[in-house]
PDB file of N, CA and C in Angstrom:
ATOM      1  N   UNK A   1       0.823  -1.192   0.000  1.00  0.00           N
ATOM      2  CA  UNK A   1       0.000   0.000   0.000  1.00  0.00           C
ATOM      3  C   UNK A   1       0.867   1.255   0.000  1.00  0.00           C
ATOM      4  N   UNK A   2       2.049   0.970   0.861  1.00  0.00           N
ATOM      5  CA  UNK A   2       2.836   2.480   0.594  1.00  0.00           C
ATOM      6  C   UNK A   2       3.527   2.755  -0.311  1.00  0.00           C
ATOM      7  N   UNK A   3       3.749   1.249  -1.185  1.00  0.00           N
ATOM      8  CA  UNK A   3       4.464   2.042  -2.535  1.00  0.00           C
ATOM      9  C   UNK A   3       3.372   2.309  -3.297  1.00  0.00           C
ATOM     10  N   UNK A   4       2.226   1.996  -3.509  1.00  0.00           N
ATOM     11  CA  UNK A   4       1.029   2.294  -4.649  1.00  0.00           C
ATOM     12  C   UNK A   4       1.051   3.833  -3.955  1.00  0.00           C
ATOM     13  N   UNK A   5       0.854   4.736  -3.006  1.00  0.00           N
ATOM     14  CA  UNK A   5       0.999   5.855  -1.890  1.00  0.00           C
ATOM     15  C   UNK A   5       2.047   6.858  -2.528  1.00  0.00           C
ATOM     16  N   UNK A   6       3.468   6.315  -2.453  1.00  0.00           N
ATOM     17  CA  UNK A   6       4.500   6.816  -2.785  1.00  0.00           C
ATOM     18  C   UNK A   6       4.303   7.404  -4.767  1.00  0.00           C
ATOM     19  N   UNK A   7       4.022   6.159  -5.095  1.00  0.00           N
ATOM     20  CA  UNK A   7       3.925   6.274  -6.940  1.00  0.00           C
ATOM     21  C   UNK A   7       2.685   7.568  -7.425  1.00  0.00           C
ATOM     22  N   UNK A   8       1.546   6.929  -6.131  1.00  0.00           N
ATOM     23  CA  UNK A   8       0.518   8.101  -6.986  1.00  0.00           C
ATOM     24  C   UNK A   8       0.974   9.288  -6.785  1.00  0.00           C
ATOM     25  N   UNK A   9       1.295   9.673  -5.389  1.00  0.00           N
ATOM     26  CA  UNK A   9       1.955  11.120  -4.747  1.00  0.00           C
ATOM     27  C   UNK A   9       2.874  11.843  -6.264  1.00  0.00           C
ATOM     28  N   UNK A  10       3.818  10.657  -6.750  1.00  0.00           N
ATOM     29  CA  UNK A  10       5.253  10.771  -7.446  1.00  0.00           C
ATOM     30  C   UNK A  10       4.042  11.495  -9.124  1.00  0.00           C
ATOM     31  N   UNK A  11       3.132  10.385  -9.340  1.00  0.00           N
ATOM     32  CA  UNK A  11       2.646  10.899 -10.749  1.00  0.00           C
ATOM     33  C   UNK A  11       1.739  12.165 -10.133  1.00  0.00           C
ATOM     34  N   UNK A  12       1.189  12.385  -9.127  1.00  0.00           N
ATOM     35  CA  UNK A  12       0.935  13.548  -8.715  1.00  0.00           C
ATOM     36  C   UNK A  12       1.361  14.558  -9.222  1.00  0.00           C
ATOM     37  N   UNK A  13       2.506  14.480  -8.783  1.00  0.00           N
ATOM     38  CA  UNK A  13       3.664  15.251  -8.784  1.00  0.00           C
ATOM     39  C   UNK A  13       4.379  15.844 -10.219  1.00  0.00           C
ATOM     40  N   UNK A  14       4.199  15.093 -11.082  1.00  0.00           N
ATOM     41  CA  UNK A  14       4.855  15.276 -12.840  1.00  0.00           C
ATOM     42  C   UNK A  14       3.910  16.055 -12.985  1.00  0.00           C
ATOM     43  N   UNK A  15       2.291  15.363 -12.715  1.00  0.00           N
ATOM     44  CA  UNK A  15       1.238  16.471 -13.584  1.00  0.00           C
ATOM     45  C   UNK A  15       1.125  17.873 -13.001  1.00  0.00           C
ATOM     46  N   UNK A  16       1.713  17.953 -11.840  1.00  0.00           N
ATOM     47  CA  UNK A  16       0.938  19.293 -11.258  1.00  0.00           C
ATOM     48  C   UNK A  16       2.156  20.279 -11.470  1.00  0.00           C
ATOM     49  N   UNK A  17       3.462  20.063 -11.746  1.00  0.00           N
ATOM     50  CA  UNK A  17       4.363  20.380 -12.889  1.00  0.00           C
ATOM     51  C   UNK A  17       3.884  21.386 -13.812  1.00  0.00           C
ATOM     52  N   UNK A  18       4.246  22.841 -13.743  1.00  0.00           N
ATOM     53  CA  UNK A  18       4.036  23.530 -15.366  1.00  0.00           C
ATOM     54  C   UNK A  18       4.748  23.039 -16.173  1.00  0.00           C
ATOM     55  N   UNK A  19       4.288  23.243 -17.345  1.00  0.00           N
ATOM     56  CA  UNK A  19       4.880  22.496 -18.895  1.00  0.00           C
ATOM     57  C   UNK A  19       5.747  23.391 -19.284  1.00  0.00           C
ATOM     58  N   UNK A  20       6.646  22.789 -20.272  1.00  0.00           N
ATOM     59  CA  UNK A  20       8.212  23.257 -20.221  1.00  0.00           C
ATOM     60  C   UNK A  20       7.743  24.242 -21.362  1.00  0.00           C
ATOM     61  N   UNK A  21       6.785  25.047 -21.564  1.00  0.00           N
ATOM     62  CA  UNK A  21       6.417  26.131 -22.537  1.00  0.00           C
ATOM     63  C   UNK A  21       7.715  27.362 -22.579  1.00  0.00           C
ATOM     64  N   UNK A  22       8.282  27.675 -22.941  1.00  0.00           N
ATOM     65  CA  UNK A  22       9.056  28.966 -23.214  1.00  0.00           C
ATOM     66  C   UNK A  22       8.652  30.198 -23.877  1.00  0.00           C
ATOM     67  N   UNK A  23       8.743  31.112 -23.375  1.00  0.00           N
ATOM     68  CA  UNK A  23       7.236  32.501 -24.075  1.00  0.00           C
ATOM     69  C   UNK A  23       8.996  33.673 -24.347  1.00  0.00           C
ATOM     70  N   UNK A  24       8.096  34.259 -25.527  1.00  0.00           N
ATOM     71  CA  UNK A  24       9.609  34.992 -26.086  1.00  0.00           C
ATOM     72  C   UNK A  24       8.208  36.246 -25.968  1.00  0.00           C
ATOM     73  N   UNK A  25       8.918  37.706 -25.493  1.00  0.00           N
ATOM     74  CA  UNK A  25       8.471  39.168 -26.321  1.00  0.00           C
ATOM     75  C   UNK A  25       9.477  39.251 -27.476  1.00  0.00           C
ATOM     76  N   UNK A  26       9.198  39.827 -28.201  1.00  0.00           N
ATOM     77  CA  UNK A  26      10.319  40.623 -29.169  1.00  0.00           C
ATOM     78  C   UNK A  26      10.020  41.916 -29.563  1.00  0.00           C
ATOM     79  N   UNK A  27      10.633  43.136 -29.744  1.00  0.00           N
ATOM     80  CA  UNK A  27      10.803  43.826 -30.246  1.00  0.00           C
ATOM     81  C   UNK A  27      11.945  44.281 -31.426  1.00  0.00           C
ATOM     82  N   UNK A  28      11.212  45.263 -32.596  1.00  0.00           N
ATOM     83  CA  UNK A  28      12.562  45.640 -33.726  1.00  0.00           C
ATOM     84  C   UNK A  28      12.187  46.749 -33.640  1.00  0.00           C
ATOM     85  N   UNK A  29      13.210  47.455 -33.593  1.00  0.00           N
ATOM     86  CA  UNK A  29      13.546  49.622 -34.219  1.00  0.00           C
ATOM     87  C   UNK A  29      14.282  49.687 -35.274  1.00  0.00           C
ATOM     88  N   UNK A  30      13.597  50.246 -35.917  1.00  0.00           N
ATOM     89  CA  UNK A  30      14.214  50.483 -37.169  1.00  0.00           C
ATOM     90  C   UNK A  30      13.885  52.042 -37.433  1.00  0.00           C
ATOM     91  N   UNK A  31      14.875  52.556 -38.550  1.00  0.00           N
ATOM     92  CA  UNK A  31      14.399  53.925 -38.786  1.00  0.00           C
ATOM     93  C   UNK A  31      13.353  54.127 -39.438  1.00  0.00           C
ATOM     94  N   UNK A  32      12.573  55.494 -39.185  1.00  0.00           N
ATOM     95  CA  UNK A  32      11.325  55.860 -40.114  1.00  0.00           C
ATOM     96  C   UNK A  32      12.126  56.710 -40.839  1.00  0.00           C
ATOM     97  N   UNK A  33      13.114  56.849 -41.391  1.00  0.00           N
ATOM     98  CA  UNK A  33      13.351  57.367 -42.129  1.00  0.00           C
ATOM     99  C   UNK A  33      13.212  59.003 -42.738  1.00  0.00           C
ATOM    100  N   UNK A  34      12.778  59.420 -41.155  1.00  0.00           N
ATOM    101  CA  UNK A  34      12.898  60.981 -40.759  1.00  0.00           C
ATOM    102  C   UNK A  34      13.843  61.496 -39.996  1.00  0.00           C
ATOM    103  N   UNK A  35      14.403  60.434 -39.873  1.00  0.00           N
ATOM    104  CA  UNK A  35      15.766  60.596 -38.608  1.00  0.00           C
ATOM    105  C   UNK A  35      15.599  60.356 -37.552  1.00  0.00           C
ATOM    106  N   UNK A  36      14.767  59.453 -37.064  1.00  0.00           N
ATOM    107  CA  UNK A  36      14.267  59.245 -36.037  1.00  0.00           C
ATOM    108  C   UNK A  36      13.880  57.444 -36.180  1.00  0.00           C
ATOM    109  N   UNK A  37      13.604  56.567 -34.843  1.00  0.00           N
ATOM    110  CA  UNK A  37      13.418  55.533 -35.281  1.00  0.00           C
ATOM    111  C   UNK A  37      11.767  54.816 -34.699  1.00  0.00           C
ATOM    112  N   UNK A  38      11.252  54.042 -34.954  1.00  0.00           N
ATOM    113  CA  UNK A  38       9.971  53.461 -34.191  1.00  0.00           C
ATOM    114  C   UNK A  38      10.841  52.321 -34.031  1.00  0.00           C
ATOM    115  N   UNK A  39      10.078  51.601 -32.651  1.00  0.00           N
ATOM    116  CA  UNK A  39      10.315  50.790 -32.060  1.00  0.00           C
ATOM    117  C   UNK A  39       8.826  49.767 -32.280  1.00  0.00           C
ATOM    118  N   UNK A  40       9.017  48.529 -32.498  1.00  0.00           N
ATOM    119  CA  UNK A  40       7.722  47.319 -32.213  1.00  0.00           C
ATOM    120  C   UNK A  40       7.860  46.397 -31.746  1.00  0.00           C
ATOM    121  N   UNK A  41       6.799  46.287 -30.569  1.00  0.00           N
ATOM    122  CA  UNK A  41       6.804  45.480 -29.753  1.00  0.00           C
ATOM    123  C   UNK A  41       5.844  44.438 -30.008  1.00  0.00           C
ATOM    124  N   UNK A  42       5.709  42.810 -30.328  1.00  0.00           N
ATOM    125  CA  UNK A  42       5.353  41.926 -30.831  1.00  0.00           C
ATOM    126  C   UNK A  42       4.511  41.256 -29.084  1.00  0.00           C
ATOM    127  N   UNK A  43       3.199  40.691 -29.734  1.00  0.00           N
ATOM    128  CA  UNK A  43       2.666  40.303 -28.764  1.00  0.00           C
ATOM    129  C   UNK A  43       3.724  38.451 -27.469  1.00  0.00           C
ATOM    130  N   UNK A  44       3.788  38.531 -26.827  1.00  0.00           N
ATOM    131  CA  UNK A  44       4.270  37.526 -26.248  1.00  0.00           C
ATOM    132  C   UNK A  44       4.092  35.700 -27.075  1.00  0.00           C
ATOM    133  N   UNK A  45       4.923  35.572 -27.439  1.00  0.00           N
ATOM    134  CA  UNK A  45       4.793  34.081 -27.888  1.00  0.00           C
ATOM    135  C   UNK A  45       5.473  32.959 -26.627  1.00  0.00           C
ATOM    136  N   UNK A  46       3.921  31.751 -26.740  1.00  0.00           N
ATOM    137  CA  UNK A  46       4.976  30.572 -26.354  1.00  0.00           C
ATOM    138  C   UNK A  46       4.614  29.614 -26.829  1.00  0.00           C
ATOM    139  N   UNK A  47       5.737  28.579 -26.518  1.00  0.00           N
ATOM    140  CA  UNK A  47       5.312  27.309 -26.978  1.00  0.00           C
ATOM    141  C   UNK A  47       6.827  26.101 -26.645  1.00  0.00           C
ATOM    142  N   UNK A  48       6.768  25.666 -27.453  1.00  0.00           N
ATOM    143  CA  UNK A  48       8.413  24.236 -27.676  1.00  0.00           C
ATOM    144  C   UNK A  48       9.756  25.406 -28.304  1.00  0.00           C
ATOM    145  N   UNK A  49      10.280  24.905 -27.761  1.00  0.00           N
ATOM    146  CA  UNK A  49      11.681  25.908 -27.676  1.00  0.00           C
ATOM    147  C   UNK A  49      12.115  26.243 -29.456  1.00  0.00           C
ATOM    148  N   UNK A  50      11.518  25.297 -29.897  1.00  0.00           N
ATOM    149  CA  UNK A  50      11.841  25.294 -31.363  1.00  0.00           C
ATOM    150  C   UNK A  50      10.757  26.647 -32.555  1.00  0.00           C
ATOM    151  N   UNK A  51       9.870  26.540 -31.658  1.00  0.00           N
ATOM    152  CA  UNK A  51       8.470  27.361 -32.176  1.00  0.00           C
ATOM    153  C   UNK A  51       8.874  29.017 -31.731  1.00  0.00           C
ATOM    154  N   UNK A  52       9.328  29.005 -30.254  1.00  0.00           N
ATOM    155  CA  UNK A  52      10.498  30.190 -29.548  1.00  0.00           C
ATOM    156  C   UNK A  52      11.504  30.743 -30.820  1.00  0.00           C
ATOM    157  N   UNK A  53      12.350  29.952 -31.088  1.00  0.00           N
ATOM    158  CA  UNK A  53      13.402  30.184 -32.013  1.00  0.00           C
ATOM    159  C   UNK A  53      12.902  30.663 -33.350  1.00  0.00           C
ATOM    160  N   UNK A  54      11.904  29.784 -33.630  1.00  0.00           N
ATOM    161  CA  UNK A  54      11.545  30.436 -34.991  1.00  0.00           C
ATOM    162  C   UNK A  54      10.846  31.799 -34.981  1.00  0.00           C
ATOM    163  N   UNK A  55      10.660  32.040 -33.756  1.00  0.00           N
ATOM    164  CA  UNK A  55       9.662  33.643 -33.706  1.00  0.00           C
ATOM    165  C   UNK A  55      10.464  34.147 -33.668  1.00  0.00           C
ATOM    166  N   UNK A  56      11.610  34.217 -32.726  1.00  0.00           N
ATOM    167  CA  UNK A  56      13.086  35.025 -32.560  1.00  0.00           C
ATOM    168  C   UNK A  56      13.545  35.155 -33.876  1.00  0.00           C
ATOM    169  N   UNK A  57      13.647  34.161 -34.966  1.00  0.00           N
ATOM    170  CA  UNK A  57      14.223  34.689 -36.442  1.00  0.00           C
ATOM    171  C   UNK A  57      13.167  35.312 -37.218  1.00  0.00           C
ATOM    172  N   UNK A  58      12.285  34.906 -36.786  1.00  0.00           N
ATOM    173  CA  UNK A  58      11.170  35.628 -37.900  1.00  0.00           C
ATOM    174  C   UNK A  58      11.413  37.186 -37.384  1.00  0.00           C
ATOM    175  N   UNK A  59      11.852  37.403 -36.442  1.00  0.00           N
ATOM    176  CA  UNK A  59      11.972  38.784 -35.913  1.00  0.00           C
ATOM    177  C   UNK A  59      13.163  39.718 -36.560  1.00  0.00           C
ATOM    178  N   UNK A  60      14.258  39.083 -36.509  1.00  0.00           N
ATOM    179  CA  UNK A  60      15.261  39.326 -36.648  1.00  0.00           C
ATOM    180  C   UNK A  60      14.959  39.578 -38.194  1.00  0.00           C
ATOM    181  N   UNK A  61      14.403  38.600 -38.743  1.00  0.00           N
ATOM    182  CA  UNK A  61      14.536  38.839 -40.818  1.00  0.00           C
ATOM    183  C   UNK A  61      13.705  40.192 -40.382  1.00  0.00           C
ATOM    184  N   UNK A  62      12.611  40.424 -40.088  1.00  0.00           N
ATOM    185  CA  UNK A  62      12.084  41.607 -40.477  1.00  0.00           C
ATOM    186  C   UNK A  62      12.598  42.779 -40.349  1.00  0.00           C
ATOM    187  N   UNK A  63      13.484  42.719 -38.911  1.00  0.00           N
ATOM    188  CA  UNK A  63      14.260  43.633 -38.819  1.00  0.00           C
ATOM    189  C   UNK A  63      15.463  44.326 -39.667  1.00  0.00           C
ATOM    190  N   UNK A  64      15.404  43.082 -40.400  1.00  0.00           N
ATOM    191  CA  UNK A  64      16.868  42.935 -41.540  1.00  0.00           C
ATOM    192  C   UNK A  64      16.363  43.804 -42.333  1.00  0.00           C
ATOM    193  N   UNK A  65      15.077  43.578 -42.792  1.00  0.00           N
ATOM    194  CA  UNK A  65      14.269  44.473 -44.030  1.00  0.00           C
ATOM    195  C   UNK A  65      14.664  45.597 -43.937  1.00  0.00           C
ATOM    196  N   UNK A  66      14.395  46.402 -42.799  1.00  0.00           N
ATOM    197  CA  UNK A  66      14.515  48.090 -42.822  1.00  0.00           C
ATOM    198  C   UNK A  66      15.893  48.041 -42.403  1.00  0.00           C
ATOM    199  N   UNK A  67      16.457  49.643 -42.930  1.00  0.00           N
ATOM    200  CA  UNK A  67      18.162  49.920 -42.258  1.00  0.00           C
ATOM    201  C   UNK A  67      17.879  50.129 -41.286  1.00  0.00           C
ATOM    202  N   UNK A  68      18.878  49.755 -40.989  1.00  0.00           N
ATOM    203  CA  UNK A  68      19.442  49.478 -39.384  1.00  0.00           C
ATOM    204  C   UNK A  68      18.659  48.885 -38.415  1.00  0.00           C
ATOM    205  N   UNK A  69      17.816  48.438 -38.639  1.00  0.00           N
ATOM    206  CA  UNK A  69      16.989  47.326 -38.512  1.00  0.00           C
ATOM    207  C   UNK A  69      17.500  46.492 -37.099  1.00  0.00           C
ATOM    208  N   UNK A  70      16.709  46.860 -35.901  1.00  0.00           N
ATOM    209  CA  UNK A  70      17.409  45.841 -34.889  1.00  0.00           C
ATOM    210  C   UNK A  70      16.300  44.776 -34.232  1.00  0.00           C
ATOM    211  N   UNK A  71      16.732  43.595 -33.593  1.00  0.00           N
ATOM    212  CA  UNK A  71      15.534  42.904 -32.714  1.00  0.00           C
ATOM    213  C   UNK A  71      15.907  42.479 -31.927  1.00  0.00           C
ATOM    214  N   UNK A  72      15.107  42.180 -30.474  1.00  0.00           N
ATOM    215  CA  UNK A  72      15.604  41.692 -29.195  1.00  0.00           C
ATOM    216  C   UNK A  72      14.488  41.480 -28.666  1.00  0.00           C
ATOM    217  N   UNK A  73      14.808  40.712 -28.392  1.00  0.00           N
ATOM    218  CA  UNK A  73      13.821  39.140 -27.736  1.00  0.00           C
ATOM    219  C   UNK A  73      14.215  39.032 -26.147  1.00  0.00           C
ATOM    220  N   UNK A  74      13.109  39.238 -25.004  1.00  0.00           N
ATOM    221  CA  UNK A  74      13.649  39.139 -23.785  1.00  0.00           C
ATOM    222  C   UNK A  74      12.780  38.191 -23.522  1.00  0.00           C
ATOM    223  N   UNK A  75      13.063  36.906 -22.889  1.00  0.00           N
ATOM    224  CA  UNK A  75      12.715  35.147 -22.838  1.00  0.00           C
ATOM    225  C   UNK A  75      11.877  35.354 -21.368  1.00  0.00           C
ATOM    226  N   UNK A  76      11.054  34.443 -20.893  1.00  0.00           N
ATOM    227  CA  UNK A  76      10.551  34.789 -19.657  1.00  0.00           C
ATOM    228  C   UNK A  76      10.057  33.370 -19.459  1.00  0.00           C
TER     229      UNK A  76
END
């Protein structure tokens, strides 16, 4: 009885676990081309670290588009 005790406690325990989700913001500034720059801030993504990464480049290409074009991604 106390190991059936011990095991349920243990699978208890995995499920009540948050899921290994990883959530990215990103933002890019780029110039408007008045001499001045806008900044955009992208709604919060999460998901599998791989789905993370691909938002982080999808960020980065867009940023590439405009000069000087920057992006940064702060992970949470």
């Amino acid at each position: 009885m106390k190991k059936f005790l011990v095991f349920a406690a243990a699978a208890a325990f995995v499920f009540a676990l948050p899921s290994c989700k990883k959530c990215s913001t990103c933002k890019y500034t780029y110039s408007d081309g008045a001499g001045g720059t806008t900044t955009v801030t992208t709604g919060e993504a999460c998901g599998k670290k791989k789905d993370i990464d691909a938002w982080e480049s999808a960020c980065k290409t867009s940023a590439a588009l405009y000069t000087s074009g920057t992006c940064t991604c702060d992970k949470s």
